[in-house]
Protein backbone atom coordinates (compact mmCIF):
# COMPACT_ATOMS: atom_id res chain seq x y z
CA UNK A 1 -6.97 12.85 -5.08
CA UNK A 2 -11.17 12.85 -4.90
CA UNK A 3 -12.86 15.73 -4.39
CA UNK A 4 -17.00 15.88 -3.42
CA UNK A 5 -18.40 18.49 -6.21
CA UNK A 6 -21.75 19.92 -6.40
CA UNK A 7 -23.45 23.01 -8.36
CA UNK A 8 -25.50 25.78 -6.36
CA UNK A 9 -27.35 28.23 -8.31
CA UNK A 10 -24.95 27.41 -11.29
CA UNK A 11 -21.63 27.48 -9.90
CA UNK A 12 -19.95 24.70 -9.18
CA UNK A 13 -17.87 23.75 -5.87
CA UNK A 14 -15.75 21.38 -4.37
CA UNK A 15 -14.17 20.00 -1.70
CA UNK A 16 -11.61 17.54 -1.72
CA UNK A 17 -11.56 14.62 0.52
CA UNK A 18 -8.20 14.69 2.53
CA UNK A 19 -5.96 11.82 1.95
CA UNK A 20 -4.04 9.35 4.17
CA UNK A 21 -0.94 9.51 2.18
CA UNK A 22 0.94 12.84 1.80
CA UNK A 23 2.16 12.11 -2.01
CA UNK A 24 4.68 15.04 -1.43
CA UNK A 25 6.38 13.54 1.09
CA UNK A 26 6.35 9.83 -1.09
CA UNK A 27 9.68 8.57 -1.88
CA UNK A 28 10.19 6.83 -4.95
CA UNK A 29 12.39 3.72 -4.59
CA UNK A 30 15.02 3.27 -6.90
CA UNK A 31 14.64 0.91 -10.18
CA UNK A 32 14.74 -2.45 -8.84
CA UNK A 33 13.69 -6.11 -10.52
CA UNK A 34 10.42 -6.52 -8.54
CA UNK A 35 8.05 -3.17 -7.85
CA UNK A 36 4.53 -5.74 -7.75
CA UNK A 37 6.41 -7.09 -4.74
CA UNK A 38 7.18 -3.38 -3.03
CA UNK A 39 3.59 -2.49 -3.85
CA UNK A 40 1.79 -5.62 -2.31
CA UNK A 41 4.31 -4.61 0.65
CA UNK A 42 3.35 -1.11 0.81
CA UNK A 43 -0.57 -1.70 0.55
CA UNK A 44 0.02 -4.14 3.97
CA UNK A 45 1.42 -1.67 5.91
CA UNK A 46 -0.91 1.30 5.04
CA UNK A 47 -3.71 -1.17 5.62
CA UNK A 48 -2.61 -1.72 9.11
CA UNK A 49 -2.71 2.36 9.69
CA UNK A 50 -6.05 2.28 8.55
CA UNK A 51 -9.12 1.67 10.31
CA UNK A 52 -10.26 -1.98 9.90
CA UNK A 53 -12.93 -1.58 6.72
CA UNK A 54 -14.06 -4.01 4.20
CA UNK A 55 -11.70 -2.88 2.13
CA UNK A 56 -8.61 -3.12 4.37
CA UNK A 57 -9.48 -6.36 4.57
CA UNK A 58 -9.60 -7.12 1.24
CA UNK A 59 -6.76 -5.11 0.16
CA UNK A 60 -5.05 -7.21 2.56
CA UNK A 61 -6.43 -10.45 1.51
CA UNK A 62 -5.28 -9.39 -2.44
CA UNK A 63 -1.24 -8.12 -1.46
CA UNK A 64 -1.45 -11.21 0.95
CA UNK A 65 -2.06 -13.89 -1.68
CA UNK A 66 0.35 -11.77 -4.08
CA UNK A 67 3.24 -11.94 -1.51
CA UNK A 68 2.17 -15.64 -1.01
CA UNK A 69 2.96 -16.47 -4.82
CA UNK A 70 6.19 -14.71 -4.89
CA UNK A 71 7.46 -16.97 -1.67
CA UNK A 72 6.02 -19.98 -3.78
CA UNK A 73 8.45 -19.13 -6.57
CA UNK A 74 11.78 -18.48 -4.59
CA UNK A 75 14.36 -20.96 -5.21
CA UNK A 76 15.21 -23.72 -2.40
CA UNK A 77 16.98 -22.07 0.72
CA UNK A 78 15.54 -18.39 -0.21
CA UNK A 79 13.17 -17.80 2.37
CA UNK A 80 10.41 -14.42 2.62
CA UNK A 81 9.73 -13.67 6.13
CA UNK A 82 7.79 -10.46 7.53
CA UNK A 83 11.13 -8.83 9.64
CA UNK A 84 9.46 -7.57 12.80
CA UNK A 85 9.24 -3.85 13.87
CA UNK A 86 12.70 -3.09 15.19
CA UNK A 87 14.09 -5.16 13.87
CA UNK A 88 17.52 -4.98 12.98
CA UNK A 89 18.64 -5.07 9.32
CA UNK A 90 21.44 -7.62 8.33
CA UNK A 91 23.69 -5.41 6.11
């Protein structure tokens, strides 16, 4: 969390800046083999949420190229697609 501070006559206040995320509401994925992968995942989709900025659109240049290496390193036949909203999940 960031906060804007500033002193008048000696005290000091602040005001914190609110936040997209909720981190109370954040839930924490169980252990798995590849949280880089979730995270690079996670950053695209709050990106999209977000205004378009410089920095969305480098964020999303940075989790893009990450999520690019990790389909470069799947073995033959494994294939990384982007499942599309409403999508149903094979299960």
């Amino acid at each position: 969390m960031f906060e804007f501070c500033f002193t008048i006559n000696g005290q000091r206040h602040c005001f914190r800046v609110p936040a997209m995320i909720d981190q109370s509401v954040i839930k924490v994925p169980p252990p798995n083999n590849y949280p880089p992968f979730e995270l690079a995942a996670a950053v695209l989709l709050l990106v999209e949420a977000a205004p378009h900025s410089e920095l969305a659109k480098q964020l999303t240049g940075v989790a893009n190229s990450f999520i690019q290496q990790v389909q470069a390193g799947l073995p033959k036949g494994v294939e990384l697609h982007r499942a599309q909203a409403g999508q149903a999940v094979a299960g």
